[in-house]
N, C-alpha and C. Protein backbone atom coordinates (compact mmCIF):
# COMPACT_ATOMS: atom_id res chain seq x y z
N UNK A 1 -31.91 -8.26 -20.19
CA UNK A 1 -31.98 -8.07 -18.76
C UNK A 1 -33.41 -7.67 -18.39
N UNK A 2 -34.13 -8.36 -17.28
CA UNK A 2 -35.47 -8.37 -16.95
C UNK A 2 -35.06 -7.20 -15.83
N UNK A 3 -36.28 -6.31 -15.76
CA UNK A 3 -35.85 -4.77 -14.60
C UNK A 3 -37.45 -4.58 -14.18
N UNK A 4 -37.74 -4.33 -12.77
CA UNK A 4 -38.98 -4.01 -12.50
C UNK A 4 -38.78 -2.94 -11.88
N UNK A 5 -37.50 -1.93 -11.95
CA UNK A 5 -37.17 -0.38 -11.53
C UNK A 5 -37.00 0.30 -12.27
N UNK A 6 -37.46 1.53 -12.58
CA UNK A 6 -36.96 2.43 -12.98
C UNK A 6 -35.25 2.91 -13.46
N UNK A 7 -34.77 2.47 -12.20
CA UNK A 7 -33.20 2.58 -12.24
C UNK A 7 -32.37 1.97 -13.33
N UNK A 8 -31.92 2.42 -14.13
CA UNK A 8 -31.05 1.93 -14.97
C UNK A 8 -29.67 1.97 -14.35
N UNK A 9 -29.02 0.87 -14.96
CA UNK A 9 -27.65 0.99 -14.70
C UNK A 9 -27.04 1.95 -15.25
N UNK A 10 -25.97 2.80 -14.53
CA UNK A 10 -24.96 3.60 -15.04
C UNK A 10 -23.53 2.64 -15.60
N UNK A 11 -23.35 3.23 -16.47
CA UNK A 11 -21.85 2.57 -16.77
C UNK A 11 -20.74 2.48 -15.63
N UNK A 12 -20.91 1.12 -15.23
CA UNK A 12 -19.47 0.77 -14.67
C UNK A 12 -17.75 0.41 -15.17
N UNK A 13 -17.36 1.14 -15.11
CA UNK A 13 -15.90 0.99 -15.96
C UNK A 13 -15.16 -0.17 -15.14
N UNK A 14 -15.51 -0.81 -14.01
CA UNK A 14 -14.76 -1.89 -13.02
C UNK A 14 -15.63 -3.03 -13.70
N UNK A 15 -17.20 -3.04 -13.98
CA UNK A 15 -17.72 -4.07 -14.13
C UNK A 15 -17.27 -4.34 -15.46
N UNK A 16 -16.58 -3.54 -16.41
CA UNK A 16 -16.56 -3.48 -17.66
C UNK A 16 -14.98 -4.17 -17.77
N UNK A 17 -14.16 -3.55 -16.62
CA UNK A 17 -12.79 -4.19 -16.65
C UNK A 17 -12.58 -5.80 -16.70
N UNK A 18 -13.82 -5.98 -15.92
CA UNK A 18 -13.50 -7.26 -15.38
C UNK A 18 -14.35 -8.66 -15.68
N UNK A 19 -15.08 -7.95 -16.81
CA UNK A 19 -16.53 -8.37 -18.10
C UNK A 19 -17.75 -8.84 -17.05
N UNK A 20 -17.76 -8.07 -15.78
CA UNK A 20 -18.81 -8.50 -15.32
C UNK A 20 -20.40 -7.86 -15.60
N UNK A 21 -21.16 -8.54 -15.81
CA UNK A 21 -22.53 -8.18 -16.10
C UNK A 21 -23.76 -8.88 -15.58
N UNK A 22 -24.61 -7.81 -15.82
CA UNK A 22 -25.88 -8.43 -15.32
C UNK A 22 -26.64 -8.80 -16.43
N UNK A 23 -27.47 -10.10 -15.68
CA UNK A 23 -28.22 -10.95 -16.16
C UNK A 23 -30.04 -10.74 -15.68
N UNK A 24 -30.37 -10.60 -14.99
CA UNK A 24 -31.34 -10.17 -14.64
C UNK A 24 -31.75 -9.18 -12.89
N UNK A 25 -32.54 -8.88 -13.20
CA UNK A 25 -32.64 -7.69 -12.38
C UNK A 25 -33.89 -7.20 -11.73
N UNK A 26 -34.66 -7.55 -10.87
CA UNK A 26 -35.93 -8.05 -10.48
C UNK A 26 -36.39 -7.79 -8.86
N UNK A 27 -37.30 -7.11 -8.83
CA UNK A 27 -37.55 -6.95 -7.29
C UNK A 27 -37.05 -7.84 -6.11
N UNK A 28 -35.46 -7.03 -5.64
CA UNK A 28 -34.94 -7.61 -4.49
C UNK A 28 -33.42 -8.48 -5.13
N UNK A 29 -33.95 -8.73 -6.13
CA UNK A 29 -32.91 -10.23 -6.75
C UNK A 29 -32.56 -10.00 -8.23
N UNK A 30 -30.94 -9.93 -7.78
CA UNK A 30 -30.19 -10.07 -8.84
C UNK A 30 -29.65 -11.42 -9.63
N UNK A 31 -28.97 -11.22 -10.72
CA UNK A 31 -28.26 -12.82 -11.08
C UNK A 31 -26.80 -12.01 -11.87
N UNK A 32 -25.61 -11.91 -11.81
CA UNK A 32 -24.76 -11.73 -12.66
C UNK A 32 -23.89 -12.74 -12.89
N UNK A 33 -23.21 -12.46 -13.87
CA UNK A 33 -22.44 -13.23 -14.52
C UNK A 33 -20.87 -12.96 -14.63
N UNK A 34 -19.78 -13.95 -14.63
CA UNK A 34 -18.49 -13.18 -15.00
C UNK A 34 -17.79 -14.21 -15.43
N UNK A 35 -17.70 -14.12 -16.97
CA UNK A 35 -16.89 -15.01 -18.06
C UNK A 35 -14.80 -15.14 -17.20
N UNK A 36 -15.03 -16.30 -16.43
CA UNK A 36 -13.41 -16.32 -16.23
C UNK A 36 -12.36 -16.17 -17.51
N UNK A 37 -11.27 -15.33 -17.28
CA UNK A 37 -10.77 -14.49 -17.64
C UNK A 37 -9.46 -14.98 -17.47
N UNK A 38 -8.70 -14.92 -18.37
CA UNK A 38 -6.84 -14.81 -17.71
C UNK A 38 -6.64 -13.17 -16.13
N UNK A 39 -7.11 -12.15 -16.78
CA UNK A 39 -7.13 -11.33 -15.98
C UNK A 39 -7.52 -11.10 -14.38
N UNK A 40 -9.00 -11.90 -14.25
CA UNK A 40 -9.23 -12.15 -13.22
C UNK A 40 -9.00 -13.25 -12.15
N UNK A 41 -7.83 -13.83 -12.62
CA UNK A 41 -7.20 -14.63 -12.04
C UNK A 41 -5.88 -14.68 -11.00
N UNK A 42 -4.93 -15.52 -9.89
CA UNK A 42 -4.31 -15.70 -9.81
C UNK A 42 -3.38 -16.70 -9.59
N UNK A 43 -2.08 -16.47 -8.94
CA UNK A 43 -1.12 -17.58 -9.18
C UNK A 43 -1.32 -18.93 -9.63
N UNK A 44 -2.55 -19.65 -9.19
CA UNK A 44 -2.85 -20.82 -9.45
C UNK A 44 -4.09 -20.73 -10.04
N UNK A 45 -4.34 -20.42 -10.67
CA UNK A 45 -5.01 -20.07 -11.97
C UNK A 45 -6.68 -19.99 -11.57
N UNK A 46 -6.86 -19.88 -10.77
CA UNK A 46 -8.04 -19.27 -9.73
C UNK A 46 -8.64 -18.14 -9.63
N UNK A 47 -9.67 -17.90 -9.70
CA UNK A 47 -10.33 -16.25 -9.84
C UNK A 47 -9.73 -15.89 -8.11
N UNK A 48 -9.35 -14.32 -8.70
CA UNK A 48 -8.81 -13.68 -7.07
C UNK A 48 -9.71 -13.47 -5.94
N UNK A 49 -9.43 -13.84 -4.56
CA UNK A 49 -10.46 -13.12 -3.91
C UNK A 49 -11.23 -11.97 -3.88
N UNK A 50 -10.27 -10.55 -4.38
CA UNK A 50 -10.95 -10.13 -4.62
C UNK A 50 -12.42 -9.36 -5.53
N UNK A 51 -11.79 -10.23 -6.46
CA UNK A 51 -12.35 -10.44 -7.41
C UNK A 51 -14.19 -11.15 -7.30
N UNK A 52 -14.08 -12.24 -6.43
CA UNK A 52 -15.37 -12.65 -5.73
C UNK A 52 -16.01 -11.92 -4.94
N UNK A 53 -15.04 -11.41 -4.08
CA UNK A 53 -15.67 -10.42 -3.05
C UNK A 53 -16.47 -8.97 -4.00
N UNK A 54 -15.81 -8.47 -5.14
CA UNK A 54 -16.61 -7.41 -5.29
C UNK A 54 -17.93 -8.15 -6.34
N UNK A 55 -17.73 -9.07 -6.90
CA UNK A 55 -18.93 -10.25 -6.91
C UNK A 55 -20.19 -10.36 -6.21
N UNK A 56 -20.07 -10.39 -4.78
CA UNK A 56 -20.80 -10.55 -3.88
C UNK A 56 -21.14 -9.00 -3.26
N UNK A 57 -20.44 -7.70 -3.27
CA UNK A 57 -20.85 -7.02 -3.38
C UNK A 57 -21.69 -6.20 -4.45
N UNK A 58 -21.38 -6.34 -5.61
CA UNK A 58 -22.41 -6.03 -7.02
C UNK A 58 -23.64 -7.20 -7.18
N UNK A 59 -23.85 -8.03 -6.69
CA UNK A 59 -24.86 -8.95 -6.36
C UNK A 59 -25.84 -8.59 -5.56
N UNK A 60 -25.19 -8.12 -4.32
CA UNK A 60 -26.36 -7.22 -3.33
C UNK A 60 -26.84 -5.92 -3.95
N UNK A 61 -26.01 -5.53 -4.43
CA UNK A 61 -25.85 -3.79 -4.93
C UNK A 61 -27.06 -3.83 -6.05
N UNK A 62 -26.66 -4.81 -6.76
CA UNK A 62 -27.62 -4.28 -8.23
C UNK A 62 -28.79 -4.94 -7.34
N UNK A 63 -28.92 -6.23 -6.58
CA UNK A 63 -30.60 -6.45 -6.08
C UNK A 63 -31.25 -5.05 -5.24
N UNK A 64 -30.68 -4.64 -4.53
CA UNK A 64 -30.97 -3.12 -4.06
C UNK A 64 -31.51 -2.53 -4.92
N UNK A 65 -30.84 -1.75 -5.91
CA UNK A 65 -31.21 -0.81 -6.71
C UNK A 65 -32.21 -1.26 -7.35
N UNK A 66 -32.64 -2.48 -7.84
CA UNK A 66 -33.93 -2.84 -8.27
C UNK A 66 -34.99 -2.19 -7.33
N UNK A 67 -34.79 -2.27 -6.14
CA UNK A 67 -35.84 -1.16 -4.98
C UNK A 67 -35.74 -0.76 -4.86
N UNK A 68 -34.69 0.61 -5.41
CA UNK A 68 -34.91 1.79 -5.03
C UNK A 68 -35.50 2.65 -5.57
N UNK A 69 -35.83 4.01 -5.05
CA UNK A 69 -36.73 4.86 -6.17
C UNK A 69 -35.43 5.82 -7.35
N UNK A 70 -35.68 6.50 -8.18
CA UNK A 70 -34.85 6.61 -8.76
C UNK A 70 -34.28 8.30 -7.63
N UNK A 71 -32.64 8.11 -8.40
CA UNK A 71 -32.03 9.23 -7.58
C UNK A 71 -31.80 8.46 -6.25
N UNK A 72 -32.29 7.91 -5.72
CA UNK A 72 -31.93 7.03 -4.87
C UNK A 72 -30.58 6.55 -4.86
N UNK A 73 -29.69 5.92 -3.84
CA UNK A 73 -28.35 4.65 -3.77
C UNK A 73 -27.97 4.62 -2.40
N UNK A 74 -27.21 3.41 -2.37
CA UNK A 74 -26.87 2.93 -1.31
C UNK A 74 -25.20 2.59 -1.54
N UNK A 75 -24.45 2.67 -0.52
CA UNK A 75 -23.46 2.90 0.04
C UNK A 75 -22.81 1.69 0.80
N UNK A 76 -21.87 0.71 0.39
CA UNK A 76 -21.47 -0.47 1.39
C UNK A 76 -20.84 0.08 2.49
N UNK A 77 -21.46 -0.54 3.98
CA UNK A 77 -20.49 -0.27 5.16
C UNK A 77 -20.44 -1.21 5.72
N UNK A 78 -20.16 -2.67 4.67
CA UNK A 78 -20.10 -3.62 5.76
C UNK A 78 -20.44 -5.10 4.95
N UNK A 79 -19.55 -5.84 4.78
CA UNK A 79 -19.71 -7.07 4.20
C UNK A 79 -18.63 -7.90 4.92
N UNK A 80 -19.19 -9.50 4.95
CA UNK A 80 -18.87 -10.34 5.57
C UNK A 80 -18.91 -11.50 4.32
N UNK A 81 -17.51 -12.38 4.42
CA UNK A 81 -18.04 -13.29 3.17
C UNK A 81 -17.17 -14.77 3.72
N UNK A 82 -17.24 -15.50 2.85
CA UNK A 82 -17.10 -17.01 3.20
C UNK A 82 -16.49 -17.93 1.94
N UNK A 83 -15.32 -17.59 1.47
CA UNK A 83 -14.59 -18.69 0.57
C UNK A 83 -14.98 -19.94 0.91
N UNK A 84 -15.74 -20.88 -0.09
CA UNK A 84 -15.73 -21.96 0.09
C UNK A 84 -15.09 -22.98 -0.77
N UNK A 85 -14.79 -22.51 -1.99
CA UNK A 85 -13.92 -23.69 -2.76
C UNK A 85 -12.90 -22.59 -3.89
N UNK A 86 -11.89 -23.08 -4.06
CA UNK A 86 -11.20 -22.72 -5.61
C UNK A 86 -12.51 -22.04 -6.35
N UNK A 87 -12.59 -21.20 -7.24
CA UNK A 87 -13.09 -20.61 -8.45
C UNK A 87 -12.19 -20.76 -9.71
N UNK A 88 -12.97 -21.76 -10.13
CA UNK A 88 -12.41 -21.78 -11.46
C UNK A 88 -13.46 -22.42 -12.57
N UNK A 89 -12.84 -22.63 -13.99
CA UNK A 89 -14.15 -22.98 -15.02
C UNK A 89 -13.88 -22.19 -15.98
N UNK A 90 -15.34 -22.03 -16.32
CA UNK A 90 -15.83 -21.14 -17.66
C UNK A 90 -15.86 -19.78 -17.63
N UNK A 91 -17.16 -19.98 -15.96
CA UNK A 91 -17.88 -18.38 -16.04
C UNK A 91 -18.15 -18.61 -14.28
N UNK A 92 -18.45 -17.36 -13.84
CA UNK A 92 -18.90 -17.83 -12.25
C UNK A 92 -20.30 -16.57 -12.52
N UNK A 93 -21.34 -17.64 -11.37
CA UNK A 93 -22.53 -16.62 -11.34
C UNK A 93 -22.64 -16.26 -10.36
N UNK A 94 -23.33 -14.75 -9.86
CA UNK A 94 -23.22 -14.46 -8.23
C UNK A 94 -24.86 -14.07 -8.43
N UNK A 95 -25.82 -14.75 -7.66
CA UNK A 95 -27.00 -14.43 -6.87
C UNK A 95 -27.37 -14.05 -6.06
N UNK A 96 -27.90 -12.27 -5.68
CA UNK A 96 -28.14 -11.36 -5.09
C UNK A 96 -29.87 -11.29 -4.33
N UNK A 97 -29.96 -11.06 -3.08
CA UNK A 97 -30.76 -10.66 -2.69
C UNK A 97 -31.07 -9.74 -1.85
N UNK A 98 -32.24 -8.76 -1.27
CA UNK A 98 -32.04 -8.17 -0.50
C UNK A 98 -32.89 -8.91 0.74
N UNK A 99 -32.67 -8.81 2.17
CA UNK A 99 -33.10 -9.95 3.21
C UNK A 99 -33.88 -8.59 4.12
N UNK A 100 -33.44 -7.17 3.90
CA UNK A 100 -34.52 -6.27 5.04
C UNK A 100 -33.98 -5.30 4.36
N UNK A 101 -34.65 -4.46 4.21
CA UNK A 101 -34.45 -2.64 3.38
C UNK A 101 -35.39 -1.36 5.04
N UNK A 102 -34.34 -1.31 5.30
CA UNK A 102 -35.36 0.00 6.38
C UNK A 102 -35.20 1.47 5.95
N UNK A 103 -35.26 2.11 6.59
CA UNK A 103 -34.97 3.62 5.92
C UNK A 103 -33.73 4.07 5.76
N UNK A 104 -32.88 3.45 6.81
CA UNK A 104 -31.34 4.04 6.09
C UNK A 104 -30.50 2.89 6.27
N UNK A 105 -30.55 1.29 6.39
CA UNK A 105 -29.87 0.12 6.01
C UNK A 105 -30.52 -0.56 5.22
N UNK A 106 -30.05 -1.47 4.38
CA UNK A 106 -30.54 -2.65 3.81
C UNK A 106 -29.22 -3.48 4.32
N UNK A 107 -30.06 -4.85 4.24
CA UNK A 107 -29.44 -5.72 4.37
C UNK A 107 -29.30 -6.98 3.14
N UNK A 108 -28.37 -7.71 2.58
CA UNK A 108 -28.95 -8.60 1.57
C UNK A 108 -27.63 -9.85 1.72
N UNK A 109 -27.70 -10.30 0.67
CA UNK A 109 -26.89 -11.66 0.75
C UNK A 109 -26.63 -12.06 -0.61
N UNK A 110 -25.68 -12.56 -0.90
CA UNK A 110 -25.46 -13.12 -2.20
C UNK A 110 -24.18 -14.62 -2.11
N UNK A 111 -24.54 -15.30 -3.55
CA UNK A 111 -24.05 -16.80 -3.34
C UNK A 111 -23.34 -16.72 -4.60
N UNK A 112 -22.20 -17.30 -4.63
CA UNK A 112 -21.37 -17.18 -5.88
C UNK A 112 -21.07 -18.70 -6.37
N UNK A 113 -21.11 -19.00 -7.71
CA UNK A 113 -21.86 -20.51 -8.01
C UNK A 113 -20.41 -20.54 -9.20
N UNK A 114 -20.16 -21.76 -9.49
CA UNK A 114 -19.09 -22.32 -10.94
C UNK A 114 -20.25 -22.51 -11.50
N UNK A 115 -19.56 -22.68 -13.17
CA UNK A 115 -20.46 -23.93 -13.88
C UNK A 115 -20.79 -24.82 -14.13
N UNK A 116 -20.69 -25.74 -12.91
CA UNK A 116 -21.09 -26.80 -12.47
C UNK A 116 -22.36 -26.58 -11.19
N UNK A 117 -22.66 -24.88 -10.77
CA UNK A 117 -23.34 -25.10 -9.99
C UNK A 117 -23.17 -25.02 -8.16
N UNK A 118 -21.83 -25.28 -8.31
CA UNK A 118 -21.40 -25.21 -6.64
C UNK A 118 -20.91 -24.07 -6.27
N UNK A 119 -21.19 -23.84 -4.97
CA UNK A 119 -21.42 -22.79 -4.33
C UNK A 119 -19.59 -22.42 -4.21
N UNK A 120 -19.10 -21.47 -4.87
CA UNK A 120 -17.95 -21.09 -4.48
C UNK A 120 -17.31 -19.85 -3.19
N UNK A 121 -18.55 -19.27 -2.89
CA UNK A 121 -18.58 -18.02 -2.02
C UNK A 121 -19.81 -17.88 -1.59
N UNK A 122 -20.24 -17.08 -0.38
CA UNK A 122 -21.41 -16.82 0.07
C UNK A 122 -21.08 -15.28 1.10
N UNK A 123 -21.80 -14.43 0.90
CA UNK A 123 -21.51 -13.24 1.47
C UNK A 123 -23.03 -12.62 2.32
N UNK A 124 -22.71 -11.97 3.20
CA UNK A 124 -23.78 -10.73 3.59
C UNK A 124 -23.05 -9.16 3.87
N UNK A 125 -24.18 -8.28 3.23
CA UNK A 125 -23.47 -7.20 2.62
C UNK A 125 -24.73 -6.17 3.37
N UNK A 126 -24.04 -5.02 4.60
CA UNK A 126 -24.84 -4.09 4.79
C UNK A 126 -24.38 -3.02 3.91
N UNK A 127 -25.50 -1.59 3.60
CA UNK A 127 -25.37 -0.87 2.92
C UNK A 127 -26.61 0.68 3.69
N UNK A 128 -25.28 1.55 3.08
CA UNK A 128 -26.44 2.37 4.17
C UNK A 128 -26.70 3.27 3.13
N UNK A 129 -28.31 3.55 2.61
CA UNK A 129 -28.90 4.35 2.03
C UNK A 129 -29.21 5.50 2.13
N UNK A 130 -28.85 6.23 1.13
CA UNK A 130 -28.99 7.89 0.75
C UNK A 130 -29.81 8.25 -0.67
């Protein structure tokens, strides 16, 4: 994992439930990864919504924390997202950015991809910093 913050990740026991991880980690911009799973699936053998959705929120989240100073975090109050196809495959990747950081919002966006590449989700995620 490439990091240009200080901030290390703390152990997530949800990201760990659900084998999600990061892949790189870089001023503003994240990349994670999440090996599809029997678990993270449903009825029709599809990763769950919510399952994408907190996708697209740990996408914004970890690109944040790449800018923050340490002791620093930010807080979701506000995401908006956009199912666009079935999730299914191998693995799904979610690509994080942040789009405006002010003193007590950031704003960012993230795109959730198959392994083929297509866009399965697309989100924007406010977060209010402390």
């Amino acid at each position: 994992m490439e990091t240009t913050s200080e901030n290390k990740m703390k152990y997530n026991p949800y990201w760990e439930h659900i084998g999600l991880k990061e892949v790189e980690l870089k001023c503003g911009q994240s990349i994670l990864e999440l090996p599809i799973i029997y678990e993270v699936t449903q009825s029709r053998n599809n990763v769950h919504g919510g399952v994408i959705a907190s996708m697209i929120d740990a996408a914004v989240g970890a690109a944040l924390r790449s800018t923050l100073e340490n002791g620093k975090a930010g807080v979701t109050v506000e995401m908006k997202l956009n199912y666009l196809r079935p999730a299914n495959g191998e693995k799904l990747v979610a690509k994080g950015k942040i789009l405006k950081k002010g003193k007590s919002l950031a704003v960012g966006e993230a795109v959730i991809e198959n392994d083929t590449g297509q866009e399965v989700a697309v989100g924007l995620v406010t977060y209010m910093l402390n």
